[in-house]
C-alpha atoms as a PDB file:
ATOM      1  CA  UNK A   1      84.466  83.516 145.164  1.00  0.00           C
ATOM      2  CA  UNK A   2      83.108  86.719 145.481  1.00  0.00           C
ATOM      3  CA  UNK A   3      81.524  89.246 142.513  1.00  0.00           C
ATOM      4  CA  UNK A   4      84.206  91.857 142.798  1.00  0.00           C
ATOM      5  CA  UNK A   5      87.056  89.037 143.077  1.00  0.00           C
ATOM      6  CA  UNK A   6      85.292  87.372 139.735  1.00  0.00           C
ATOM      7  CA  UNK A   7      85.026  90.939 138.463  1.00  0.00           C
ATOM      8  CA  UNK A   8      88.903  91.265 138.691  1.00  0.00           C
ATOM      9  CA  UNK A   9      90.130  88.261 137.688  1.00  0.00           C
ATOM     10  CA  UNK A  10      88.017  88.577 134.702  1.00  0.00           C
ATOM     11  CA  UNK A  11      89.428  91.733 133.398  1.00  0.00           C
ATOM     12  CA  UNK A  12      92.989  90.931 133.956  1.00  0.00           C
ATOM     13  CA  UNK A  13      92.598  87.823 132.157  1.00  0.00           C
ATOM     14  CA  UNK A  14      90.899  90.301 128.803  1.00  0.00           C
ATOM     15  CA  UNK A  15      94.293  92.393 129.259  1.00  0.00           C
ATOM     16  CA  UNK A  16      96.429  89.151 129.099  1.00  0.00           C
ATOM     17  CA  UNK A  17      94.366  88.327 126.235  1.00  0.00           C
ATOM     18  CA  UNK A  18      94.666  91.209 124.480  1.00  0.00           C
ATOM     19  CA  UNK A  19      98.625  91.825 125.124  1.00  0.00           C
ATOM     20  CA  UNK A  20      99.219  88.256 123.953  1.00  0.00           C
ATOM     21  CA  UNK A  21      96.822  89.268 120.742  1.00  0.00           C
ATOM     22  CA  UNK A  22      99.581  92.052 119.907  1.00  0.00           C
ATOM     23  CA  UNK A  23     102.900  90.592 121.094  1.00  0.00           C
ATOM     24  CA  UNK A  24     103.424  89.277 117.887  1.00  0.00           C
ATOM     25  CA  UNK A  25     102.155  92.117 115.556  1.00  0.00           C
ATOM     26  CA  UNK A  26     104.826  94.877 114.503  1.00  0.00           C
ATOM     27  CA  UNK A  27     102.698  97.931 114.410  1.00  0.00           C
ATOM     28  CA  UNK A  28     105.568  99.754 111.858  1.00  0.00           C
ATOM     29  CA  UNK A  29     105.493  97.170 109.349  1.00  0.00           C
ATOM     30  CA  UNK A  30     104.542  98.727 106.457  1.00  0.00           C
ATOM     31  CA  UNK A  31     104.136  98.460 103.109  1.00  0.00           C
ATOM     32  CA  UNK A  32     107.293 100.479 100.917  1.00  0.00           C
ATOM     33  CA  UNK A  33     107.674 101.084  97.399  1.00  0.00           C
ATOM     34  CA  UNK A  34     110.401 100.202  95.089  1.00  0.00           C
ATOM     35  CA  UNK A  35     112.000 103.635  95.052  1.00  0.00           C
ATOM     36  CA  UNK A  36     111.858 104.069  98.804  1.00  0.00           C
ATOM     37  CA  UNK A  37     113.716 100.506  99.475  1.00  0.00           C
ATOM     38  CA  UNK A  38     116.183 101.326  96.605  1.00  0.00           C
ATOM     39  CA  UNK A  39     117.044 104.696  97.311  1.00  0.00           C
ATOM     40  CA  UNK A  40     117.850 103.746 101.016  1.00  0.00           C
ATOM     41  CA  UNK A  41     118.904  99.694 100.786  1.00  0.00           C
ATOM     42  CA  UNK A  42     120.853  99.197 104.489  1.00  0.00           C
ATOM     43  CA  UNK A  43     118.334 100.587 105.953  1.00  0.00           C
ATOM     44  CA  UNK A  44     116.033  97.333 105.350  1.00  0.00           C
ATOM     45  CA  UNK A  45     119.328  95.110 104.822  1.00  0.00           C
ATOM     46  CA  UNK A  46     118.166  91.589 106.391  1.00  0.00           C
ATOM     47  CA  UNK A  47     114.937  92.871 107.802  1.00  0.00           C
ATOM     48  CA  UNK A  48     111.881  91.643 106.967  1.00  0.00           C
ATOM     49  CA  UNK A  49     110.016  94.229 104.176  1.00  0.00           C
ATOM     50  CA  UNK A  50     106.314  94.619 102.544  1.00  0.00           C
ATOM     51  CA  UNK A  51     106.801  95.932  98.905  1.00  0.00           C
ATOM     52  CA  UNK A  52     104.820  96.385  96.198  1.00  0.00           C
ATOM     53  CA  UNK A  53     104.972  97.349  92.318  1.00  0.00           C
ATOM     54  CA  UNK A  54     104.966  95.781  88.519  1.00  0.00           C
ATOM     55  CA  UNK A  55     107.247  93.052  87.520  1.00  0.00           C
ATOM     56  CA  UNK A  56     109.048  94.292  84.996  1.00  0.00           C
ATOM     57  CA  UNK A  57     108.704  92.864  81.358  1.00  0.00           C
ATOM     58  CA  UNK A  58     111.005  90.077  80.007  1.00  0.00           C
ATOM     59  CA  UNK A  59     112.294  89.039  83.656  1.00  0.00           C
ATOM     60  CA  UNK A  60     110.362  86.479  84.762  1.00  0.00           C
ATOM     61  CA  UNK A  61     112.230  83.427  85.028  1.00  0.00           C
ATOM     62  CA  UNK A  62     110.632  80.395  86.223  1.00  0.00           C
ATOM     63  CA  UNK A  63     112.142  77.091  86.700  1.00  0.00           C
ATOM     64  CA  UNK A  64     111.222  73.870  88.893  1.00  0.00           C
ATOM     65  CA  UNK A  65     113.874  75.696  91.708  1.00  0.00           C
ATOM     66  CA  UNK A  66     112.862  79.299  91.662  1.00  0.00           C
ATOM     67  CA  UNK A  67     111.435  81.955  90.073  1.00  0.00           C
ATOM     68  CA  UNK A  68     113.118  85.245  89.807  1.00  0.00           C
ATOM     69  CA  UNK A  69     111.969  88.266  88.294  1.00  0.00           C
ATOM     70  CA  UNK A  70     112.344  92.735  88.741  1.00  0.00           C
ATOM     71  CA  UNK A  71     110.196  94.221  90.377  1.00  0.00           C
ATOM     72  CA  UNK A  72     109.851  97.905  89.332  1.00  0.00           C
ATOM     73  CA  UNK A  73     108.409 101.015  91.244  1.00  0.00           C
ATOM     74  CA  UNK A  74     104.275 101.244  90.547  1.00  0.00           C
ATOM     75  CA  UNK A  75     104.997 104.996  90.098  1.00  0.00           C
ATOM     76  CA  UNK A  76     108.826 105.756  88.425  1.00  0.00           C
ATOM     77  CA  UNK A  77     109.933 102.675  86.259  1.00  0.00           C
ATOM     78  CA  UNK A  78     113.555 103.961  87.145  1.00  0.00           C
ATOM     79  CA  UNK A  79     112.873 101.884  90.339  1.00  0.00           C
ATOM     80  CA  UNK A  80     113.716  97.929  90.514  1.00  0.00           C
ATOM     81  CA  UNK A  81     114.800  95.322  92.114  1.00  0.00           C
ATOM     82  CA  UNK A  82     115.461  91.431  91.490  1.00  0.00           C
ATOM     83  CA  UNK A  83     112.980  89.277  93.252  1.00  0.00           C
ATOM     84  CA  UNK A  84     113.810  85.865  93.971  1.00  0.00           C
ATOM     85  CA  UNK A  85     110.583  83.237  95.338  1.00  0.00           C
ATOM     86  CA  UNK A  86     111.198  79.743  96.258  1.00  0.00           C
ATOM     87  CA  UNK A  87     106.940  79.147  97.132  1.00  0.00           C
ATOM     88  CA  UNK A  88     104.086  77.797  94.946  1.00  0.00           C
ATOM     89  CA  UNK A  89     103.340  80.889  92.628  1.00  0.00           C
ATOM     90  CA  UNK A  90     100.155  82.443  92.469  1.00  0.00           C
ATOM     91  CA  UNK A  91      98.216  81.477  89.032  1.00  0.00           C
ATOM     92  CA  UNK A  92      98.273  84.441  87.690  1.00  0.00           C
ATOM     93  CA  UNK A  93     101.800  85.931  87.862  1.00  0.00           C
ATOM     94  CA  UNK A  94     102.588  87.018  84.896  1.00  0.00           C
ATOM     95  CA  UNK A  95     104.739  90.004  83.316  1.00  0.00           C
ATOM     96  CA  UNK A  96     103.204  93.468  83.390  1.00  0.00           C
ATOM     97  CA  UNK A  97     100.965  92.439  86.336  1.00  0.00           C
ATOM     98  CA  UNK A  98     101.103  94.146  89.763  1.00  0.00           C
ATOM     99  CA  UNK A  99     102.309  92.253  93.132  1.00  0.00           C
ATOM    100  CA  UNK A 100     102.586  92.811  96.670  1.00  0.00           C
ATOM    101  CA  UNK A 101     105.063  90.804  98.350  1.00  0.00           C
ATOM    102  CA  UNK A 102     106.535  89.796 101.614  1.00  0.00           C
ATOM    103  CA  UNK A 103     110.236  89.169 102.182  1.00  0.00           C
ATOM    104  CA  UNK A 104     113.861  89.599 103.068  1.00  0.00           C
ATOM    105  CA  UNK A 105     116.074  92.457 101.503  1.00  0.00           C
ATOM    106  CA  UNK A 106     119.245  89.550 100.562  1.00  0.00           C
ATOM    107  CA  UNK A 107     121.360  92.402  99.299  1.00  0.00           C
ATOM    108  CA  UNK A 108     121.338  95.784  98.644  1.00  0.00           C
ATOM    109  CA  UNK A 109     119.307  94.503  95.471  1.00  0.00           C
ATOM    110  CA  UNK A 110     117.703  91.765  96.013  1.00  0.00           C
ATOM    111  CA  UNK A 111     114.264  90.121  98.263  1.00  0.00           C
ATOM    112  CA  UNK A 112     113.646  87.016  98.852  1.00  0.00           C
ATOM    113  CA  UNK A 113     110.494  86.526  99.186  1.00  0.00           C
ATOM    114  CA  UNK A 114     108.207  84.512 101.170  1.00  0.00           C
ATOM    115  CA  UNK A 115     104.904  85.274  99.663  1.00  0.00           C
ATOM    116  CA  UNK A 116     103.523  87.264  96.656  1.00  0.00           C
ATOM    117  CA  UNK A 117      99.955  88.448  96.238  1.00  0.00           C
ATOM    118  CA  UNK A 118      98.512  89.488  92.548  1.00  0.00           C
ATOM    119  CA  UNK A 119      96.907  92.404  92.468  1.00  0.00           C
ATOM    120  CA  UNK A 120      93.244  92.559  91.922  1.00  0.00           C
ATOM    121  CA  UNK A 121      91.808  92.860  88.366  1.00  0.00           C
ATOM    122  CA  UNK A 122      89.731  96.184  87.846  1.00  0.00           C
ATOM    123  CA  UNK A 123      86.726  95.429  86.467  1.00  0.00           C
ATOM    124  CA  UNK A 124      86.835  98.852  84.478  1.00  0.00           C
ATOM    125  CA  UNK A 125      89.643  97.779  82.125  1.00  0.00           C
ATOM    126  CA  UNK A 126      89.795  96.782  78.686  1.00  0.00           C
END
């Protein structure tokens, strides 16, 4: 085989590469807060949603099943929605803390969700 033929063969094979690399990655996937998935539920009805925010104090329910809980906006406490999580929870989840979470919008108030992350301690606080 020829240079140029290698040449060729070689770059179409870095293109296949790379469009297999972003078949599966949803550029618009996003992250939304509370208020924004709230004040607009059917818009993210069954579809698959990136939300973060505070869950919300005395909600926090957690039993051998599942653990439920509100989530409420970071930014307007107005905000919420019920969480429910099925998964192994992350050590630290606790009341008052912020999350990030992946899931399904259920309802027009409710996620289920498939993973949650804790937000990261600041160092800075007291």
């Amino acid at each position: 085989m020829d240079k140029k033929r290698k040449t060729i063969l070689t770059t179409i094979a870095i293109i296949a590469v790379i469009a297999i690399g972003f078949w599966g990655v949803d550029v618009e996937q996003g992250y939304y807060m509370v208020s924004d998935i709230t004040n607009n539920p059917q818009e993210h009805l069954n579809k698959k949603i990136n939300t973060m925010g505070i869950v919300k104090n005395g909600t926090l329910n957690i039993s051998p099943e599942m653990t439920t809980f509100t989530l409420i906006d970071a930014e307007d406490e107005n905000f919420e929605i019920d969480v429910k999580y099925t998964a192994d929870l992350p050590a630290n989840l606790a009341e008052g803390k912020s999350i990030s979470l992946t899931g399904t919008m259920v309802s027009d108030d409710l996620i289920d969700a498939e993973q949650i992350v804790m937000g990261c301690p600041s160092k800075y606080s007291e």
